[in-house]
C-alpha atoms as a PDB file:
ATOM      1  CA  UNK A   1      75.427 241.829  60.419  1.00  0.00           C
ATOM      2  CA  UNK A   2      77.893 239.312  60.777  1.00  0.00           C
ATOM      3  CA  UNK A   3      76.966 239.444  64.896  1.00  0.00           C
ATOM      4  CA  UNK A   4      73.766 238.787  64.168  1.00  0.00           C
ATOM      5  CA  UNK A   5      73.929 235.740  62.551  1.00  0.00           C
ATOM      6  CA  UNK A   6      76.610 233.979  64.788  1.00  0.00           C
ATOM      7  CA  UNK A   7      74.070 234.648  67.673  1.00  0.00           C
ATOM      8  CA  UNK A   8      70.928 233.465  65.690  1.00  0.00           C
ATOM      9  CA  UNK A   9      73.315 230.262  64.597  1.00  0.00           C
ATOM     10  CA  UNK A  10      74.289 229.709  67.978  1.00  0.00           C
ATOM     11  CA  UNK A  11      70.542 230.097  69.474  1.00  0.00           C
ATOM     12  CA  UNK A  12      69.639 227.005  66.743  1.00  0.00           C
ATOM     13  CA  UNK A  13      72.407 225.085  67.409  1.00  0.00           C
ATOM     14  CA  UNK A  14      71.352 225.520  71.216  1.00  0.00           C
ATOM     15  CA  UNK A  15      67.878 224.702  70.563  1.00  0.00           C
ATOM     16  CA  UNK A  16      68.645 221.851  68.281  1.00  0.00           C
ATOM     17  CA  UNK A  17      70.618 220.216  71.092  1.00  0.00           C
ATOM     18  CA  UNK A  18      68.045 220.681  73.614  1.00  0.00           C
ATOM     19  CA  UNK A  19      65.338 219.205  71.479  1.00  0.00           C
ATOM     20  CA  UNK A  20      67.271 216.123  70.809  1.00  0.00           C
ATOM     21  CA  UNK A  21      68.131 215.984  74.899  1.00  0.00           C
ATOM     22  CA  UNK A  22      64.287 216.525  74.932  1.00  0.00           C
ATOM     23  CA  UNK A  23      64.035 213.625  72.797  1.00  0.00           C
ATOM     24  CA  UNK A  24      66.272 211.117  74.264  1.00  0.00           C
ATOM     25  CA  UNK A  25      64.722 212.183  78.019  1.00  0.00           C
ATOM     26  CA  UNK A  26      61.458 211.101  76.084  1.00  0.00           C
ATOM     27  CA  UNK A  27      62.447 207.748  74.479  1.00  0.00           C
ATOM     28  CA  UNK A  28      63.445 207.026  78.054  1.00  0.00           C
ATOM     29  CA  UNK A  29      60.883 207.453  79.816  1.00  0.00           C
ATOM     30  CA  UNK A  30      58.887 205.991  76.839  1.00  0.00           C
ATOM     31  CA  UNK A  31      60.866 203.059  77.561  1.00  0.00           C
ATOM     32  CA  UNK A  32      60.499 202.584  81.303  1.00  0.00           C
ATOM     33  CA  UNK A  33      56.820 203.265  81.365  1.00  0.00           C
ATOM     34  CA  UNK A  34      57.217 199.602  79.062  1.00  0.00           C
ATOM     35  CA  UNK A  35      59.281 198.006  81.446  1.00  0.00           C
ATOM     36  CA  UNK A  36      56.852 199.120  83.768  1.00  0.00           C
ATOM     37  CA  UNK A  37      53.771 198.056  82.032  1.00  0.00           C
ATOM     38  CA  UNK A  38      56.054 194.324  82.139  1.00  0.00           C
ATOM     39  CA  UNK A  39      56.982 194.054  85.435  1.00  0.00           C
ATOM     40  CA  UNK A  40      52.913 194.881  86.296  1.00  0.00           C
ATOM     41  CA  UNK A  41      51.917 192.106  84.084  1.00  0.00           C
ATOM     42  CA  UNK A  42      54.793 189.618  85.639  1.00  0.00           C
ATOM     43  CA  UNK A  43      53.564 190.795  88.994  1.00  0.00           C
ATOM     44  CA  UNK A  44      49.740 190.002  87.870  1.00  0.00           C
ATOM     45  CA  UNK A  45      50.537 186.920  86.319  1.00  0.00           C
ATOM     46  CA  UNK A  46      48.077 184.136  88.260  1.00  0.00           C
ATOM     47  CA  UNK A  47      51.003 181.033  87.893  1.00  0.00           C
ATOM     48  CA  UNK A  48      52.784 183.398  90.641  1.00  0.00           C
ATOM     49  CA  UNK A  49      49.509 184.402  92.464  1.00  0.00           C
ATOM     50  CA  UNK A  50      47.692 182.315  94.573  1.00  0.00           C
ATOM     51  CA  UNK A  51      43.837 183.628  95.136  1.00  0.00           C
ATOM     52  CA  UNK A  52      43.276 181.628  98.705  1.00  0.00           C
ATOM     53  CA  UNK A  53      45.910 184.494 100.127  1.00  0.00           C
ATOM     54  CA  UNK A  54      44.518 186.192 103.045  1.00  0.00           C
ATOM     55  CA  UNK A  55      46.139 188.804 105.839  1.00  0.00           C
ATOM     56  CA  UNK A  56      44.267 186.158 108.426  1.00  0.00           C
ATOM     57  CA  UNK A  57      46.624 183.166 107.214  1.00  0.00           C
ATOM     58  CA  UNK A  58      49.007 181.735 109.578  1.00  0.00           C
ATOM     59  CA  UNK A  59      52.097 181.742 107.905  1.00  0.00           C
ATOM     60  CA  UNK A  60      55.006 178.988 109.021  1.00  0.00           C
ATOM     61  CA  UNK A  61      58.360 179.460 108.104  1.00  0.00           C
ATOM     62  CA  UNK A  62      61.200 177.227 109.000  1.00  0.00           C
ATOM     63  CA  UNK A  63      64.194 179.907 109.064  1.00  0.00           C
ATOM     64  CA  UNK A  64      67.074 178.085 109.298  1.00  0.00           C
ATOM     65  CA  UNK A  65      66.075 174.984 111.424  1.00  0.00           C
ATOM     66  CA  UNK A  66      63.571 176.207 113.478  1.00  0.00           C
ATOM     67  CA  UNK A  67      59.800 177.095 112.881  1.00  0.00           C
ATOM     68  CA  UNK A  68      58.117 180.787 113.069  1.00  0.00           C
ATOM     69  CA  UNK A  69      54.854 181.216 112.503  1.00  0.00           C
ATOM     70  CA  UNK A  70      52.897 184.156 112.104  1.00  0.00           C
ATOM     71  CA  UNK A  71      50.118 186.125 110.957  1.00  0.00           C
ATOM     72  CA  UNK A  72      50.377 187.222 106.835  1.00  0.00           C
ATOM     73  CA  UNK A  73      49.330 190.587 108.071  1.00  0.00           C
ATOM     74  CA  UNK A  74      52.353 190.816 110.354  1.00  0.00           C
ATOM     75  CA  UNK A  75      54.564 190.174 107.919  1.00  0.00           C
ATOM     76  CA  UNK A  76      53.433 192.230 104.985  1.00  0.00           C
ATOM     77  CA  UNK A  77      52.177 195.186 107.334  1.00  0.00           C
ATOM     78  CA  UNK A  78      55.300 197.424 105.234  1.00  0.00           C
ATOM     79  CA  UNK A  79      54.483 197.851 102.129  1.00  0.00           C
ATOM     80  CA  UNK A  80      57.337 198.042  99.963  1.00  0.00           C
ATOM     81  CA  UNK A  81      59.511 195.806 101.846  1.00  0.00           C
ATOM     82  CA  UNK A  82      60.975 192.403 100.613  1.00  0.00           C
ATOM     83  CA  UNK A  83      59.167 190.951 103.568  1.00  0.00           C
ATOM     84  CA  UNK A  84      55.629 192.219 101.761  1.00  0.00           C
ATOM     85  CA  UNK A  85      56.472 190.931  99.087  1.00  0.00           C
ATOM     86  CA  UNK A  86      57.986 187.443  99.812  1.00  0.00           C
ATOM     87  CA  UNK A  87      54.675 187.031 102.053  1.00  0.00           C
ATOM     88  CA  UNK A  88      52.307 188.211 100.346  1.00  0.00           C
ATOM     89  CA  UNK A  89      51.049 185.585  98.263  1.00  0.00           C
ATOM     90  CA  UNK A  90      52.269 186.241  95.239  1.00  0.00           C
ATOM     91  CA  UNK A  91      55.074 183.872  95.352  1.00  0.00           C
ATOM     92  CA  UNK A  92      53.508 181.256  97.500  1.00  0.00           C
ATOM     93  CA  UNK A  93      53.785 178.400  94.430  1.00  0.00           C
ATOM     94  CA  UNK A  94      57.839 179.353  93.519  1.00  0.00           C
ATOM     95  CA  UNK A  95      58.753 179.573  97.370  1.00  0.00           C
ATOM     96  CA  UNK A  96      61.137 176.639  98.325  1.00  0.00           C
ATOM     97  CA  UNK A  97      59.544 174.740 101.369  1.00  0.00           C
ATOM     98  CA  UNK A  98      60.692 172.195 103.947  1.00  0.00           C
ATOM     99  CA  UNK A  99      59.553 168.328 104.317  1.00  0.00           C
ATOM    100  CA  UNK A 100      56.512 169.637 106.442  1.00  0.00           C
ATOM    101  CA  UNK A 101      55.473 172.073 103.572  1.00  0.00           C
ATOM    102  CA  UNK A 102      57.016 175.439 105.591  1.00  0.00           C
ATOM    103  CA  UNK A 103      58.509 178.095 103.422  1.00  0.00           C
ATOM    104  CA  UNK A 104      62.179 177.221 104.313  1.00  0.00           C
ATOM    105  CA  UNK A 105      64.207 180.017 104.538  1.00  0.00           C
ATOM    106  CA  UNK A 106      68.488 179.991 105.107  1.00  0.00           C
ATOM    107  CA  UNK A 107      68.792 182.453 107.410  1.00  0.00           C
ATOM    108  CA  UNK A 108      69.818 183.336 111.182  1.00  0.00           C
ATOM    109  CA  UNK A 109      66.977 181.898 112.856  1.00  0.00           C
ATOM    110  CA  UNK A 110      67.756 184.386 115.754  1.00  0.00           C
ATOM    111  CA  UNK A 111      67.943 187.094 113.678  1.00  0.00           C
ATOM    112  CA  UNK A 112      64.573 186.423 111.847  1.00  0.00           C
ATOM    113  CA  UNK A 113      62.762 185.543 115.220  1.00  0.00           C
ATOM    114  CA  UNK A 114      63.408 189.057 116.286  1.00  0.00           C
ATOM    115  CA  UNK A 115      62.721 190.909 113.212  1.00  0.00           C
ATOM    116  CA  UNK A 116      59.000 188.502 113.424  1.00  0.00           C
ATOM    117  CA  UNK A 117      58.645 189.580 117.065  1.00  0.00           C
ATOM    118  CA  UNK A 118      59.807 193.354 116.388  1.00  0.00           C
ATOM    119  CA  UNK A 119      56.540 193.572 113.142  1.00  0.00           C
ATOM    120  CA  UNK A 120      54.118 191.837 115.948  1.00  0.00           C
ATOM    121  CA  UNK A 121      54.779 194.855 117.910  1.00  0.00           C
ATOM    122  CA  UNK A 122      54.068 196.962 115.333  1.00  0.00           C
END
């Protein structure tokens, strides 16, 4: 009947559209698993890591003028954060740094201070 084929048509068409959806949900995740799988190897790479890291270092950072120093461990203790990851080694070589070899930092030295003496809490 005439019924019957407009609703076996329509099922395909339906089914057609959610395979190619299923498809294109697919190549994208194909395609951030690579982009992944990059940003890994970038992370890996040893010209940005340097091996001597440990949580023990004392870390000294001239934030905007004046010195803070502190533990590596205090300052990567939250993982995920931009502090873990600006401290934690991995960017030790590409980090710009003062005339007394501190990682120089242009920020509130106030501000940073606190946010040091806040983690050292932790």
């Amino acid at each position: 009947s005439i019924a019957n084929e407009r609703l076996k048509t329509a099922c395909n068409n339906r089914e057609r559209d959610f395979n190619a959806l299923i498809k294109k949900l697919d190549d994208k995740e194909n395609s951030l698993k690579e982009r992944l799988n990059e940003l890994t190897k970038k992370r890996l790479n040893p010209d940005h890591v340097d091996f001597d890291v440990s949580d023990g270092d004392l870390v000294e950072v001239n934030a905007g003028g004046k010195i803070v120093a502190a533990k590596r461990s205090t300052l990567t203790q939250f993982e995920g954060t931009k502090f873990e990851a600006l401290f934690s080694g991995r960017w030790d070589k590409k980090l710009q740094r003062d005339g007394n070899g501190c990682i120089f930092l242009d920020v509130n030295p106030v501000v940073f201070r606190a946010i040091v003496d806040y983690l050292s809490e932790m």
